[in-house]
C-alpha atoms as a PDB file:
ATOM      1  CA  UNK A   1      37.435  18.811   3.171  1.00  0.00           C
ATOM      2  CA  UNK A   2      36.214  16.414   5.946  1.00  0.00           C
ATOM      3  CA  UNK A   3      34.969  13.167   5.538  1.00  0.00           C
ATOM      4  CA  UNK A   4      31.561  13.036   6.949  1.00  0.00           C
ATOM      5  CA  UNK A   5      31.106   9.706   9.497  1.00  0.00           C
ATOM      6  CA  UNK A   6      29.333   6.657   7.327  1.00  0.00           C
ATOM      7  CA  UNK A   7      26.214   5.999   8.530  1.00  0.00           C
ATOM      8  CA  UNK A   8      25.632   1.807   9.652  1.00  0.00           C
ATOM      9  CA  UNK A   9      22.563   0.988   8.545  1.00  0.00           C
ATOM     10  CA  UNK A  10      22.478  -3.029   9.383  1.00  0.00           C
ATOM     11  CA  UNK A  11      21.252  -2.002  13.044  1.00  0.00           C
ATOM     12  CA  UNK A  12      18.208   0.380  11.426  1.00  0.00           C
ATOM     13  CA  UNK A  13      17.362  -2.674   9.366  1.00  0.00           C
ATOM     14  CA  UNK A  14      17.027  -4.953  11.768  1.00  0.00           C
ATOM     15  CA  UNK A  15      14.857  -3.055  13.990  1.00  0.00           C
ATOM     16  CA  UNK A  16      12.499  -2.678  10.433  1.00  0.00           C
ATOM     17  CA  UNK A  17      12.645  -6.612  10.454  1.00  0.00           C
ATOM     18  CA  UNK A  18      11.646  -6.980  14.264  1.00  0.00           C
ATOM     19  CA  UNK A  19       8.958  -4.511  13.952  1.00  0.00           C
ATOM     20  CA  UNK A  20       7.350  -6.576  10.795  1.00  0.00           C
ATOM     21  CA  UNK A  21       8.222  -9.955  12.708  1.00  0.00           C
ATOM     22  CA  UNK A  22       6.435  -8.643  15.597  1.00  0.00           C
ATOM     23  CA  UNK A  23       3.323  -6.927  14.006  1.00  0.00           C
ATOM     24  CA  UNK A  24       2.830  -9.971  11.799  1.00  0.00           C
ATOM     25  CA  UNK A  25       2.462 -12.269  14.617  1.00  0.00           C
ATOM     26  CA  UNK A  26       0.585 -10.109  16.918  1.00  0.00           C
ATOM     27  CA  UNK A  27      -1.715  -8.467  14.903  1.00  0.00           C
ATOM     28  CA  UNK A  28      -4.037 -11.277  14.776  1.00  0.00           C
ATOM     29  CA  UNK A  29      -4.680 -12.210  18.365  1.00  0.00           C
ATOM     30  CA  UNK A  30      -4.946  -8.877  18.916  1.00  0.00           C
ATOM     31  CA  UNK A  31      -7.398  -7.839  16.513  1.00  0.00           C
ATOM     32  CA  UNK A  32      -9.302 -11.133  17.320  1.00  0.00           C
ATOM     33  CA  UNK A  33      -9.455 -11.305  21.386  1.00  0.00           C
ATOM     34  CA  UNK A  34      -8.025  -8.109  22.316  1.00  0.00           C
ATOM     35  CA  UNK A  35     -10.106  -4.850  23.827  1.00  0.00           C
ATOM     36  CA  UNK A  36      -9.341  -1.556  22.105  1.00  0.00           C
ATOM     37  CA  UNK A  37      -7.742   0.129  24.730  1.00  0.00           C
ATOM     38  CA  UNK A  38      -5.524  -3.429  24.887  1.00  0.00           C
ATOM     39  CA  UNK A  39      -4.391  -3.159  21.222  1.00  0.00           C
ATOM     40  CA  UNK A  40      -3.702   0.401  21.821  1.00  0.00           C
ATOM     41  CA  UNK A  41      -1.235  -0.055  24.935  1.00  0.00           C
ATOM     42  CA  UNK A  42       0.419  -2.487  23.081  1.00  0.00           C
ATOM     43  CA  UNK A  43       1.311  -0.481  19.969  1.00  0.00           C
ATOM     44  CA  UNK A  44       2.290   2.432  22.654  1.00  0.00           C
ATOM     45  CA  UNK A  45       4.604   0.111  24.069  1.00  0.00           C
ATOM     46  CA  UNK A  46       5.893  -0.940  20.781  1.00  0.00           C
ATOM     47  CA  UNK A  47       6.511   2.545  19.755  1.00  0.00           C
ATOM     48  CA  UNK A  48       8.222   3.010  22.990  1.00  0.00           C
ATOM     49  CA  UNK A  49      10.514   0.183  22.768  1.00  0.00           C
ATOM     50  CA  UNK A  50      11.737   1.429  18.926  1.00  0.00           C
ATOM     51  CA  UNK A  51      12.325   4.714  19.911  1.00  0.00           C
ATOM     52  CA  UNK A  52      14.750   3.691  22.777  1.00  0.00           C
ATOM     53  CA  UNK A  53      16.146   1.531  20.537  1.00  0.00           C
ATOM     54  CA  UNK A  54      16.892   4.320  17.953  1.00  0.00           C
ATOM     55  CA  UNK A  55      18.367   6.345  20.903  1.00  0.00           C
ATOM     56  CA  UNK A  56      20.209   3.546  21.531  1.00  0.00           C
ATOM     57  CA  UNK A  57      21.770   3.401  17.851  1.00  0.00           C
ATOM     58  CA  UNK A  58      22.209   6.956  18.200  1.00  0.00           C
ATOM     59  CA  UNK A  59      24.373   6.732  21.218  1.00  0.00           C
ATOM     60  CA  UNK A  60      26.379   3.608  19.943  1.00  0.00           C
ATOM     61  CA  UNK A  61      27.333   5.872  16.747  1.00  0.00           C
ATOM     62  CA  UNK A  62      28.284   8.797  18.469  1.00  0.00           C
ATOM     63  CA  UNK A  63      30.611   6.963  20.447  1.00  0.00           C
ATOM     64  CA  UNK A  64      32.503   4.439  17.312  1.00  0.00           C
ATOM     65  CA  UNK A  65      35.999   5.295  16.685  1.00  0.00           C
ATOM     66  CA  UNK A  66      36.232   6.456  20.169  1.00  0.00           C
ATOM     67  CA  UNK A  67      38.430   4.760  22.831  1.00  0.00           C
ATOM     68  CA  UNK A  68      37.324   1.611  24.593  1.00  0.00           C
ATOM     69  CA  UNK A  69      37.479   3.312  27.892  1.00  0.00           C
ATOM     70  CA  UNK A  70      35.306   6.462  26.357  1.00  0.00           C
ATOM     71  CA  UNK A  71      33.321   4.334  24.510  1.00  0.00           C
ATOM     72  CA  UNK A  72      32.093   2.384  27.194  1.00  0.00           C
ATOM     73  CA  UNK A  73      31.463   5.344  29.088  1.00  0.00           C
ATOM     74  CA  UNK A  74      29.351   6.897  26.097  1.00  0.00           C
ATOM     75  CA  UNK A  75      26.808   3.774  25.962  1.00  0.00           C
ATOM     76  CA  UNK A  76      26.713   3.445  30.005  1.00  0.00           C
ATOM     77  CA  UNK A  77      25.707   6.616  30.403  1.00  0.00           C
ATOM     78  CA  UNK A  78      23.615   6.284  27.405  1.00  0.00           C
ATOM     79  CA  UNK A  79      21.649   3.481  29.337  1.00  0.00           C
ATOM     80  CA  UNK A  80      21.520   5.315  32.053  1.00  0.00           C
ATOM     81  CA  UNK A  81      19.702   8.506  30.023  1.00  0.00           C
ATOM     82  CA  UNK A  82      17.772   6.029  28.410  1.00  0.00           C
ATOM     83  CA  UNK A  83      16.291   4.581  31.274  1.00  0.00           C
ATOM     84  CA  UNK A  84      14.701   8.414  32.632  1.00  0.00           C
ATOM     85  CA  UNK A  85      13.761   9.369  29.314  1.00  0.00           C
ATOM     86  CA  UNK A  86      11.798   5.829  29.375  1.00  0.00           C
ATOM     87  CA  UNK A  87      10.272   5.845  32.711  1.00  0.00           C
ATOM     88  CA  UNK A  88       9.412   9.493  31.771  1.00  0.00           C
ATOM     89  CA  UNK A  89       7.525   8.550  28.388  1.00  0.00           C
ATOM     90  CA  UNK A  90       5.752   5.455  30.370  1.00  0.00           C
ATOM     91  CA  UNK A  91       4.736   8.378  33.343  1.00  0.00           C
ATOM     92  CA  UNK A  92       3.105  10.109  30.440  1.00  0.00           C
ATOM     93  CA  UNK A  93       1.770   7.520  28.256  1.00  0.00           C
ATOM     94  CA  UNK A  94       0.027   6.011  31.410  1.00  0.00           C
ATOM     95  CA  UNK A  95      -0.825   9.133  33.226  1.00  0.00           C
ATOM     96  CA  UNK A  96      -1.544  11.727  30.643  1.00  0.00           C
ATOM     97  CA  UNK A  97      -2.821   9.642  27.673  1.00  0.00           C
ATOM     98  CA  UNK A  98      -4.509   7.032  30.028  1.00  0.00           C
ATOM     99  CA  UNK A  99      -3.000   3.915  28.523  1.00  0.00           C
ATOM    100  CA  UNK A 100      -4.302   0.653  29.310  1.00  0.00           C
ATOM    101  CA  UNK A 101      -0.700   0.017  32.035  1.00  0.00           C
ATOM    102  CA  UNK A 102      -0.207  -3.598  31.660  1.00  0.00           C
ATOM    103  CA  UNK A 103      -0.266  -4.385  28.101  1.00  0.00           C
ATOM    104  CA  UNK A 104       1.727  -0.713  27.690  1.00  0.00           C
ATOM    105  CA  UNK A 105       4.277  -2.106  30.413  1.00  0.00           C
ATOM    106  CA  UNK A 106       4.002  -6.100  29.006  1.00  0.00           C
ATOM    107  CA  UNK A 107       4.698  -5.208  25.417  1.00  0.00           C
ATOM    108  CA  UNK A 108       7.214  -2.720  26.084  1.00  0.00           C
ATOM    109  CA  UNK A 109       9.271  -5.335  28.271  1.00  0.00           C
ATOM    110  CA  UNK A 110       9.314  -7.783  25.496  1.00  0.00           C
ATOM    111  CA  UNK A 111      10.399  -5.642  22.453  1.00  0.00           C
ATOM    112  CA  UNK A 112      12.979  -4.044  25.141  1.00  0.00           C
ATOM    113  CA  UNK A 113      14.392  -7.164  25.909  1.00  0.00           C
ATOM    114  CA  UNK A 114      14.276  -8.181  21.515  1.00  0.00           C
ATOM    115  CA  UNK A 115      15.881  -4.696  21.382  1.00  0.00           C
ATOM    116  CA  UNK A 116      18.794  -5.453  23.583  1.00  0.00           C
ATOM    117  CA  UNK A 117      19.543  -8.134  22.281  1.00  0.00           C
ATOM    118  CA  UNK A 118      19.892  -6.605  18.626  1.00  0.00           C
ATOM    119  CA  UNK A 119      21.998  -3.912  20.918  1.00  0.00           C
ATOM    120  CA  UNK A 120      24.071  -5.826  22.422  1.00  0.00           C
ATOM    121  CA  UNK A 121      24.907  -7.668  18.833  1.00  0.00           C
ATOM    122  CA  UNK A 122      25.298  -4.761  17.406  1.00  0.00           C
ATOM    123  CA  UNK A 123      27.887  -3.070  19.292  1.00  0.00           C
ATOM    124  CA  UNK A 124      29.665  -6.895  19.894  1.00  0.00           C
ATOM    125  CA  UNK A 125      30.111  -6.719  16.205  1.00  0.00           C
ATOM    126  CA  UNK A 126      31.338  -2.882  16.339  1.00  0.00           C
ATOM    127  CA  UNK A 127      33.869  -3.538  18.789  1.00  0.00           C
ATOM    128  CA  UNK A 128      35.038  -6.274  17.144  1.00  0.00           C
ATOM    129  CA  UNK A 129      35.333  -4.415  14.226  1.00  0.00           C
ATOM    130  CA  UNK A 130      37.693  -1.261  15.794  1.00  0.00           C
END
């Protein structure tokens, strides 16, 4: 019988820790000076930004135990995907859902760029590790 891969959960965890870091200090000047439709673009965006990162884990642990060469390959192309499957979900949640754009677009960018850099760790430590 096969071995089935083991399943890293560090990465999930952390993005569970950023998410509470981030709620916890936003929720109350956002509750407090915030419009509605404010608060509401910036949990979209939020949402957003944790489910590229989970596409992101996904992509990293398809491609473990692969060659360096594939494996690079994997998670640039990954990025690539990433980034049409992102402008696509922003095209909606502006368009169809009528999202209030800049605080959509503003938090988005800055749990994107907390993301990456969990990312980036993440797979430094991977590599490292094969």
């Amino acid at each position: 019988m096969s071995e089935s891969p083991k399943i890293e959960t560090s990465f999930l965890k952390q993005i569970v820790l950023v998410v509470i870091v981030a709620s916890g200090l936003g929720a109350y000047p956002l509750m407090t000076f915030a419009a509605d439709e404010v608060v509401a673009g910036v949990v979209a965006g939020g949402v957003l930004s944790v489910v590229n990162a989970l596409m992101g884990y996904a992509v990293v642990q398809f491609s473990i135990g692969k060659s360096y060469t594939v494996f690079m390959q994997i998670v640039l192309g990954g990025i690539a995907l990433r980034l049409f499957v992102m402008v696509a979900l922003l095209l909606v949640a502006v368009g169809l859902f009528r999202f209030h754009a800049l605080s959509l677009i503003g938090s988005l960018f800055v749990m994107y760029i907390v993301f990456l850099v969990v990312e980036v760790m993440y797979i430094h430590k991977n590599i490292q590790h094969s």
